[in-house]
Protein backbone atom coordinates (compact mmCIF):
# COMPACT_ATOMS: atom_id res chain seq x y z
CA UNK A 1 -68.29 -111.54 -86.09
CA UNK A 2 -69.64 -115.28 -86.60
CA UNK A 3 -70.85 -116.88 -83.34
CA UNK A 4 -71.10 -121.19 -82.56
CA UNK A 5 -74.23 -122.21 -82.59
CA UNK A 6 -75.42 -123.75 -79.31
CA UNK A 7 -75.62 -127.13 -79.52
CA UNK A 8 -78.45 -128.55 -77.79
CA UNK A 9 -78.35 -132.60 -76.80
CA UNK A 10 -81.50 -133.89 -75.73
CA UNK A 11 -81.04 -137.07 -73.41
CA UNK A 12 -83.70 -139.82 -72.17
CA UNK A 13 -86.54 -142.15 -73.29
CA UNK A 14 -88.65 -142.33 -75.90
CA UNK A 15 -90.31 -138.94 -75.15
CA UNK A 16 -87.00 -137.39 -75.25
CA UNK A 17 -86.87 -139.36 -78.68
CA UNK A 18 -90.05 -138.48 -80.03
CA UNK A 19 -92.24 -141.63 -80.24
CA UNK A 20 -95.66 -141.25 -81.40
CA UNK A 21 -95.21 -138.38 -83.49
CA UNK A 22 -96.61 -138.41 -86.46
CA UNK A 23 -93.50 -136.27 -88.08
CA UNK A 24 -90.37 -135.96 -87.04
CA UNK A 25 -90.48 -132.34 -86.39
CA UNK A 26 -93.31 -132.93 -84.24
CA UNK A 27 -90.90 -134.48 -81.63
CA UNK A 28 -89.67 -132.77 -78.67
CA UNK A 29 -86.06 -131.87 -80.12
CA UNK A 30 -86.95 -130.23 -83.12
CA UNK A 31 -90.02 -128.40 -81.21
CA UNK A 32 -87.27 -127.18 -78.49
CA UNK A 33 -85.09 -125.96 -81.28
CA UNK A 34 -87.24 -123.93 -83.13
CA UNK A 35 -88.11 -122.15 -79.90
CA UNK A 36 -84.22 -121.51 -79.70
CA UNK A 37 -84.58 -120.37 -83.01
CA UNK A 38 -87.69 -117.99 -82.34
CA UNK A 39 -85.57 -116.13 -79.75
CA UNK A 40 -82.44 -115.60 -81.84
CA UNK A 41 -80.27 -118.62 -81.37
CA UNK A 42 -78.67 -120.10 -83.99
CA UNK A 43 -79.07 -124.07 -83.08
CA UNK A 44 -77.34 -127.38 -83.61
CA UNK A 45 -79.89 -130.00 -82.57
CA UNK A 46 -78.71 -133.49 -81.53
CA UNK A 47 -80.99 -136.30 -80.42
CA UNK A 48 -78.91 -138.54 -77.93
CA UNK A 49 -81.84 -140.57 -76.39
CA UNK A 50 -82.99 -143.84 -76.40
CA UNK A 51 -86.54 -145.34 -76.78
CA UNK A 52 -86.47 -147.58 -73.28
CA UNK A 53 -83.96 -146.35 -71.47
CA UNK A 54 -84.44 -145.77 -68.03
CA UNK A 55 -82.28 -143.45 -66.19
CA UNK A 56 -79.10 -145.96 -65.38
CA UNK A 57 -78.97 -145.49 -69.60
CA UNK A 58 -78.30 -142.19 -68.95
CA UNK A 59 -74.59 -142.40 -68.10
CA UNK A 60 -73.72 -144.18 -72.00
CA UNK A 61 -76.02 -141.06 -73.84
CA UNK A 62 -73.64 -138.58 -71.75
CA UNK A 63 -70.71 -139.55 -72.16
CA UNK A 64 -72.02 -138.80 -75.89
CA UNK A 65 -72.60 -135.43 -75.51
CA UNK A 66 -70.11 -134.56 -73.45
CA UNK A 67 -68.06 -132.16 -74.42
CA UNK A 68 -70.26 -131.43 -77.37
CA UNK A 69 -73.00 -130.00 -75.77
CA UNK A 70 -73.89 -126.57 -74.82
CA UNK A 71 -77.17 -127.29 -73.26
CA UNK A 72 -78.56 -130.48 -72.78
CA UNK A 73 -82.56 -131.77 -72.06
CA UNK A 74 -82.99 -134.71 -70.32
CA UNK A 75 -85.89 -136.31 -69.98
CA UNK A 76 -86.51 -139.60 -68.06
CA UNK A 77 -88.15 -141.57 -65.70
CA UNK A 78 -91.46 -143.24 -67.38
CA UNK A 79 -89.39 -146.06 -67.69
CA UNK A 80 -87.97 -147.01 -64.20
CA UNK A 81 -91.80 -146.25 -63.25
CA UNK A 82 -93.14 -148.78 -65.90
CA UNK A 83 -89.90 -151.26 -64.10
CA UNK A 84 -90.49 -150.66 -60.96
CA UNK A 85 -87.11 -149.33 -60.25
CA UNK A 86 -86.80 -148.87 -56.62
CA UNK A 87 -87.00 -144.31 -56.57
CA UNK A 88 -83.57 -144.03 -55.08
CA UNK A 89 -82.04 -145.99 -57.42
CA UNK A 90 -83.21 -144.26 -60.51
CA UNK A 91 -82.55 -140.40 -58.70
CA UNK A 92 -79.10 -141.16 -57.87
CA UNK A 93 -78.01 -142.07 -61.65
CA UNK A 94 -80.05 -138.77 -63.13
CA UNK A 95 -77.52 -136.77 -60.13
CA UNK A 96 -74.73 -138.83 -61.57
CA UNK A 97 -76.13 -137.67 -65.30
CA UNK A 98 -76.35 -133.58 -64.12
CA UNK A 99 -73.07 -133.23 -62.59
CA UNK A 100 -70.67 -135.05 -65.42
CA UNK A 101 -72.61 -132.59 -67.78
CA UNK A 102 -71.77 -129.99 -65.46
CA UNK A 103 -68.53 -130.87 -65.08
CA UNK A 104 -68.00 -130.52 -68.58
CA UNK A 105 -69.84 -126.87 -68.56
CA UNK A 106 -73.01 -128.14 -69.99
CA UNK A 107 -75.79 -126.22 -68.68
CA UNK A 108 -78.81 -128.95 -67.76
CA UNK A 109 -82.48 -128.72 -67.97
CA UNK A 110 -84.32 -131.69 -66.16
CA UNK A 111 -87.71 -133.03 -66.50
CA UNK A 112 -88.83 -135.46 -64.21
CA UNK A 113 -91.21 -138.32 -64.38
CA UNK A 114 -94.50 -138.26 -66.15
CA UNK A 115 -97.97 -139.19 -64.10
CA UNK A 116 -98.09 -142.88 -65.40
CA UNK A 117 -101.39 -142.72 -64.13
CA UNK A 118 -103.13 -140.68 -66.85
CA UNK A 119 -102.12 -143.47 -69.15
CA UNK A 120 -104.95 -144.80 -70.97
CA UNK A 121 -104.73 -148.96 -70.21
CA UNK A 122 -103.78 -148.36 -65.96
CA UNK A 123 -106.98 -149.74 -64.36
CA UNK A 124 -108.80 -146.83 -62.57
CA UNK A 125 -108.43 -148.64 -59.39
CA UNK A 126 -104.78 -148.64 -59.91
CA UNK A 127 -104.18 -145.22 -60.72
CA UNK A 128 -103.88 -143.91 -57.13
CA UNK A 129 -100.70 -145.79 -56.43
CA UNK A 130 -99.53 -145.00 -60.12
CA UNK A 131 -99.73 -141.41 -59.15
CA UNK A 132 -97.99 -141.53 -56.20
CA UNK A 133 -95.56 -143.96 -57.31
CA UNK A 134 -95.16 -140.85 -60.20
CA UNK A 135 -95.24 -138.34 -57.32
CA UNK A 136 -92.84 -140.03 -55.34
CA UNK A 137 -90.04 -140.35 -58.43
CA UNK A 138 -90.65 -137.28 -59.21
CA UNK A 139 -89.71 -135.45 -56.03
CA UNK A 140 -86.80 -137.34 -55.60
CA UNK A 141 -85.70 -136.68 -59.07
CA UNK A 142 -86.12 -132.56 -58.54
CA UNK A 143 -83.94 -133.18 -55.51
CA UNK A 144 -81.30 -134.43 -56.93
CA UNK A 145 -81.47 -132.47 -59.84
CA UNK A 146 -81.28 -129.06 -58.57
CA UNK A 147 -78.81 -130.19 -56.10
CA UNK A 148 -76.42 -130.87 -58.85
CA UNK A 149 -77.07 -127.82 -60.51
CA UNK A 150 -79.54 -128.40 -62.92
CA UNK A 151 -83.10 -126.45 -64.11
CA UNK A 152 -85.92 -128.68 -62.80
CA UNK A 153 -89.22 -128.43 -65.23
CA UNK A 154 -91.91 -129.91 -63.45
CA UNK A 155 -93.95 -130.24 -66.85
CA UNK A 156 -96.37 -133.14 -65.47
CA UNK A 157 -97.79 -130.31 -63.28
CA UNK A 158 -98.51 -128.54 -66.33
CA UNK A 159 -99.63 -131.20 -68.68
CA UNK A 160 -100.62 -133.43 -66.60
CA UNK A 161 -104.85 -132.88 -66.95
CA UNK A 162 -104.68 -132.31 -70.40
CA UNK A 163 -103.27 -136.01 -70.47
CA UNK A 164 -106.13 -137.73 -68.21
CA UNK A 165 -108.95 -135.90 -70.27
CA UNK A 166 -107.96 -135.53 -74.10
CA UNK A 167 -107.33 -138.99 -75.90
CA UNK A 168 -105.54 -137.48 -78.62
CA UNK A 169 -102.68 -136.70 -76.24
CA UNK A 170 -101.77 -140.23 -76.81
CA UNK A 171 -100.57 -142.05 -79.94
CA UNK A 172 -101.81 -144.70 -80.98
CA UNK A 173 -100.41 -146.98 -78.85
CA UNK A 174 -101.94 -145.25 -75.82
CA UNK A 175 -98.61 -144.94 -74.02
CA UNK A 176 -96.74 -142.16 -76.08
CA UNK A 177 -97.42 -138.96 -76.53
CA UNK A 178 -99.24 -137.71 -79.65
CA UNK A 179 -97.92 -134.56 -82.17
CA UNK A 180 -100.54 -132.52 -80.23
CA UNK A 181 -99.28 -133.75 -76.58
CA UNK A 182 -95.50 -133.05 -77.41
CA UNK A 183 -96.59 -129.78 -78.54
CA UNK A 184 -97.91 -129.10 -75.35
CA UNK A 185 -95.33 -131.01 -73.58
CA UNK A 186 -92.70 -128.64 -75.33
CA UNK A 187 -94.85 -125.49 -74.84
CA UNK A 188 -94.18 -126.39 -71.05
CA UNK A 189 -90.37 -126.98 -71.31
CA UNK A 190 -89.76 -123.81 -73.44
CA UNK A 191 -89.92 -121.33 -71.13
CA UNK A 192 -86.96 -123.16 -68.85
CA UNK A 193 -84.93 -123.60 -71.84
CA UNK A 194 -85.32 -120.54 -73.67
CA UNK A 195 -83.84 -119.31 -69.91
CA UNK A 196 -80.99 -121.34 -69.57
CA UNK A 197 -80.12 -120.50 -73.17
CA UNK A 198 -80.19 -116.93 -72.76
CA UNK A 199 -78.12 -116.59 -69.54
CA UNK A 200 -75.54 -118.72 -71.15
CA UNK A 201 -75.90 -116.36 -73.99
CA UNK A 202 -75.47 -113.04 -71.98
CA UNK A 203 -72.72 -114.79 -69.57
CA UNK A 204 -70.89 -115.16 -73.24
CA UNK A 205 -71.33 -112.19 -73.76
CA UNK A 206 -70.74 -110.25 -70.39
């Protein structure tokens, strides 16, 4: 017996994208799918998101995916930082985001803000209310995330001082990741989507 592949949608900014990687399976998506892969799912990758976008852009990308997506990444938030979009502005369109996905049965994984802080170019003496500008986005964003029934990966906790103290993190822009920091960016997201994909699996299966 054949089974569908799942059909993973990845939804944002340019990190969801991929900027600043030097190859194109360097980027996030393709890294996230062969992890899929590695565990024994069969994967249809499609890259909905949008260098710029901040997380009002998010409603266009879903109505994309929906109802062609199993699971569905969505990454966002460096953006309405780098716009100063006011916190509660930017967490009430990612809830909006999470529950028409799952309306439509698509299971979510969310992950918030970066630290715009540990970007090369912010003034030291700036990077205090960077962070908790970051800090503060990002909370609000886990909030309403898991409140409408998404995963929350909190990969800036992870990353994060691997950012402020390796250069080569950053492309060469010095605002995007580099190949090496979305393979550690992925490395961090994985493990929550390598979950939600296999309790979708085994509820399939059940």
């Amino acid at each position: 017996m054949t089974t569908s592949p799942l059909r993973l949608c990845v939804l944002g900014d340019s990190i969801a994208y991929g900027t600043g990687a030097g190859r194109a399976d360097d980027a996030l998506g393709p890294r996230l799918a062969t992890a899929l892969r590695g565990d024994g799912h069969d994967v249809a990758l499609t890259v909905l998101a949008v260098p710029g976008a901040v997380s009002a852009d998010l409603a266009a990308q879903v109505r994309r995916a929906v109802p062609a997506a199993d699971l569905a990444v969505v990454v966002v938030g460096a953006n309405d930082l780098a716009r100063l979009v006011p916190p509660e502005r930017a967490a009430a369109a990612l809830g909006d985001a999470v529950r028409a996905l799952r309306a439509a049965d698509t299971d979510v994984v969310v992950v918030p803000a970066p630290d715009m802080s540990s970007i090369p170019f912010v003034p030291p003496a700036f990077r205090p209310v960077v962070r908790a500008a970051s800090a503060q986005l990002q909370r609000r964003q886990e909030e309403v995330a898991t409140a409408a029934g998404a995963r929350v990966a909190a990969v800036a906790a992870h990353v994060g001082r691997s950012f402020e103290t390796d250069p080569g993190m950053f492309a060469a822009d010095r605002f995007h990741p580099s190949s090496a920091g979305y393979a550690a960016i992925a490395a961090a997201l994985a493990p929550f989507v390598l979950d939600a994909a296999r309790e979708r699996r085994d509820g399939a299966a059940a």
